[in-house]
C-alpha atoms as a PDB file:
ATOM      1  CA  UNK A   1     -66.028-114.467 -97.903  1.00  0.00           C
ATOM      2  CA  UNK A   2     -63.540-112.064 -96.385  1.00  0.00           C
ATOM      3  CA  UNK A   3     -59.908-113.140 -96.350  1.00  0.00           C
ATOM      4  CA  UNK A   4     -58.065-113.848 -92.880  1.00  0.00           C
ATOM      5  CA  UNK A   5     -56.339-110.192 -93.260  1.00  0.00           C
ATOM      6  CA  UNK A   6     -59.530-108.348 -93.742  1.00  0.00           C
ATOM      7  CA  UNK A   7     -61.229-110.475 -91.159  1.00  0.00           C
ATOM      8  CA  UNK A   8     -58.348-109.205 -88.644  1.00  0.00           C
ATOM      9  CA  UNK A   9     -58.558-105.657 -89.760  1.00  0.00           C
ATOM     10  CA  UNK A  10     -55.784-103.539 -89.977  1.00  0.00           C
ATOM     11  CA  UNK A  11     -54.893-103.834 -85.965  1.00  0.00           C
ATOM     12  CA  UNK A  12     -54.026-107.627 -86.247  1.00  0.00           C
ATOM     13  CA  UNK A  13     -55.015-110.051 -83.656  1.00  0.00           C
ATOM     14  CA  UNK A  14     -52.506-108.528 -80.947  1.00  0.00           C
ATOM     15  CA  UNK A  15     -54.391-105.529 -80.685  1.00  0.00           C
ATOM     16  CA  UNK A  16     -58.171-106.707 -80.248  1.00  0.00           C
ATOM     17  CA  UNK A  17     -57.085-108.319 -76.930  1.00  0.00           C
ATOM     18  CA  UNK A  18     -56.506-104.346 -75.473  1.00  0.00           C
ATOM     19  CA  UNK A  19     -59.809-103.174 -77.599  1.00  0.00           C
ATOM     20  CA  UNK A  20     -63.176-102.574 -76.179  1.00  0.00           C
ATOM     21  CA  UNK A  21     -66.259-101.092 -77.661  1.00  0.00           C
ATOM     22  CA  UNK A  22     -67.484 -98.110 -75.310  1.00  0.00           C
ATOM     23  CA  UNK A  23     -69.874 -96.579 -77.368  1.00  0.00           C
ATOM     24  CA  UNK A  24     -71.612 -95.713 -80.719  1.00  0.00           C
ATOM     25  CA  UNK A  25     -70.795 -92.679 -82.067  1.00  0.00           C
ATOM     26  CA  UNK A  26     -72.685 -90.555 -84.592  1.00  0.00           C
ATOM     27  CA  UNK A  27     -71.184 -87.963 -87.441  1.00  0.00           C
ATOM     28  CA  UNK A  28     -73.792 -85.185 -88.054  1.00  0.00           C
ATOM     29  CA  UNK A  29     -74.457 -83.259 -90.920  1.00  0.00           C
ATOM     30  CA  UNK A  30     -71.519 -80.805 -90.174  1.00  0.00           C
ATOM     31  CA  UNK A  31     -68.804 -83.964 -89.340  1.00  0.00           C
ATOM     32  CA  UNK A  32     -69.461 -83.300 -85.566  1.00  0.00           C
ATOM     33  CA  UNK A  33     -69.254 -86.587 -83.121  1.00  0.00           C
ATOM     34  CA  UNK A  34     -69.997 -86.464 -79.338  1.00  0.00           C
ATOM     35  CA  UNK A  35     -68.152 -88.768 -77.383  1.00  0.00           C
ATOM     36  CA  UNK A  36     -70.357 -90.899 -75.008  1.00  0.00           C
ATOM     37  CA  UNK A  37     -70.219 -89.219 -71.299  1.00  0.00           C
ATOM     38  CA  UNK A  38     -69.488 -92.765 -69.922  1.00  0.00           C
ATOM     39  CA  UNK A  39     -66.119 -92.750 -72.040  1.00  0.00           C
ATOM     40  CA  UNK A  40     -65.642 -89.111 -71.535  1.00  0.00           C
ATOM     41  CA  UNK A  41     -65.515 -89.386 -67.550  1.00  0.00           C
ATOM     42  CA  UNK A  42     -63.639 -93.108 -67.587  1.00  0.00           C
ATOM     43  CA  UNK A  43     -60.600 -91.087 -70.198  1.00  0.00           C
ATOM     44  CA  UNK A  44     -60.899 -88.190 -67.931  1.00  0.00           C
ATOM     45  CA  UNK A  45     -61.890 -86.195 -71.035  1.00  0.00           C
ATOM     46  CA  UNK A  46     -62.896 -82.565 -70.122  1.00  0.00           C
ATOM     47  CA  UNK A  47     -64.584 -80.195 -72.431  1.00  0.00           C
ATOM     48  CA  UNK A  48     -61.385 -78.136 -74.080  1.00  0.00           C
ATOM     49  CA  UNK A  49     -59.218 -81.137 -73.777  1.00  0.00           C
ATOM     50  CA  UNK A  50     -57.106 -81.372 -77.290  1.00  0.00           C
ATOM     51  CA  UNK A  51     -57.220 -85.231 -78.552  1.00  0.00           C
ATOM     52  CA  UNK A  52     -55.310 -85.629 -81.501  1.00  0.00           C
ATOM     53  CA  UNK A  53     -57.132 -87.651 -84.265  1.00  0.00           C
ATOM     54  CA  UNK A  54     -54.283 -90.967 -85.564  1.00  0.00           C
ATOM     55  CA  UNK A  55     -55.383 -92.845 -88.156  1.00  0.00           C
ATOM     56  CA  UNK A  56     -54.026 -96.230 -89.052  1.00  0.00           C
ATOM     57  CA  UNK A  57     -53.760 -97.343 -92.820  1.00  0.00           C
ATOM     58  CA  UNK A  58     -54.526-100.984 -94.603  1.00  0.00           C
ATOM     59  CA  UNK A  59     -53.370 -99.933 -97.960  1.00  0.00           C
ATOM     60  CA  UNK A  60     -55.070 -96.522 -99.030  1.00  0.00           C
ATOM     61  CA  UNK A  61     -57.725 -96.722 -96.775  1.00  0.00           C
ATOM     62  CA  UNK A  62     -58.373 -95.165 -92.771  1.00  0.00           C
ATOM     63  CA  UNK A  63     -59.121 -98.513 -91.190  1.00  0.00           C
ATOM     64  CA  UNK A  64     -58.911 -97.038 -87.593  1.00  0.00           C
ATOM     65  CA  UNK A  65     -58.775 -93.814 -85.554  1.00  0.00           C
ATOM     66  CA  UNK A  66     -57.537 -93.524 -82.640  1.00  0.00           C
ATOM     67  CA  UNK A  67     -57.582 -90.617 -80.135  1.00  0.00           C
ATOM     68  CA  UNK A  68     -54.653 -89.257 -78.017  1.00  0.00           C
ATOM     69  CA  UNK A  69     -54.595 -86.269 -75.769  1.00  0.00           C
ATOM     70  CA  UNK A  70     -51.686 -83.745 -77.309  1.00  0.00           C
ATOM     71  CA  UNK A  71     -50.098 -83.894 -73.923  1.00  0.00           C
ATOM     72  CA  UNK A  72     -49.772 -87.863 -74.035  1.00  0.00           C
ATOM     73  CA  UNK A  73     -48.905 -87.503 -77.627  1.00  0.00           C
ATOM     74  CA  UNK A  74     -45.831 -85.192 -77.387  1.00  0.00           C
ATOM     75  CA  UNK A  75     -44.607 -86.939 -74.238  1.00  0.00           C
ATOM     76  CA  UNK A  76     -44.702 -90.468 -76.087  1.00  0.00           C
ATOM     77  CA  UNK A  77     -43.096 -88.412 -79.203  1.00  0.00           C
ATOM     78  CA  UNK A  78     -40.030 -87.346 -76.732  1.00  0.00           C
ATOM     79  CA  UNK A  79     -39.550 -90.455 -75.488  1.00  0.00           C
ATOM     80  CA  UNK A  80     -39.265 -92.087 -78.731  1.00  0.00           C
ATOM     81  CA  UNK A  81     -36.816 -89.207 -80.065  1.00  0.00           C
ATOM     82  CA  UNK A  82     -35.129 -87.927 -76.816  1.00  0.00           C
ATOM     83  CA  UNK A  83     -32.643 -90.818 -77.076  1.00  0.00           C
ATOM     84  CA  UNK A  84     -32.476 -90.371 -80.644  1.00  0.00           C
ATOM     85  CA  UNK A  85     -31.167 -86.961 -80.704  1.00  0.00           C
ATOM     86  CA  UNK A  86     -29.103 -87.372 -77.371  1.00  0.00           C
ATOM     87  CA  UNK A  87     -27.090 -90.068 -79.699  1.00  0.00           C
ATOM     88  CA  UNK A  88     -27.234 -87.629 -82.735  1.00  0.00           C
ATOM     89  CA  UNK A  89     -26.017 -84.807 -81.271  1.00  0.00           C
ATOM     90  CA  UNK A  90     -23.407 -86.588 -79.193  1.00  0.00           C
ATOM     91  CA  UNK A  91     -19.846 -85.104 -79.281  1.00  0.00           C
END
């Protein structure tokens, strides 16, 4: 029987409450996925969009993978270290 951590998976309870399931995807032979349409249009994913590929960690293993678009990425990136050089670099 799994314990209570591995039941929760590496997300804990507080994330499954903002988690759906939108699709299945498949890997093929060459590591290639498609992301369902349905998904595609409700992200506003558009072919040549670049989605950066974070991975969250339960010990050594990839337990989840999330996808952000760069843009979204680097903007949440600034926020988090705007302040934190503005104070580091303060005279």
């Amino acid at each position: 029987m799994a314990s209570e951590d591995e039941a929760q998976g590496c997300c804990g309870e507080a994330a499954a409450s903002c988690c759906n399931i939108e699709g299945i995807v498949s890997v093929d032979e060459r590591g290639q996925m498609v992301l369902p349409k349905e998904l595609r249009d409700k992200a506003g994913i558009k072919a040549g969009d670049k989605l950066a590929a974070v991975s969250m960690r339960q010990g050594e293993a990839v337990c989840c993978i999330a996808l952000i678009r760069v843009e979204d990425l680097a903007r949440m990136v600034k926020g988090m270290l705007g302040p934190v050089m503005t104070e580091a670099f303060k005279d």
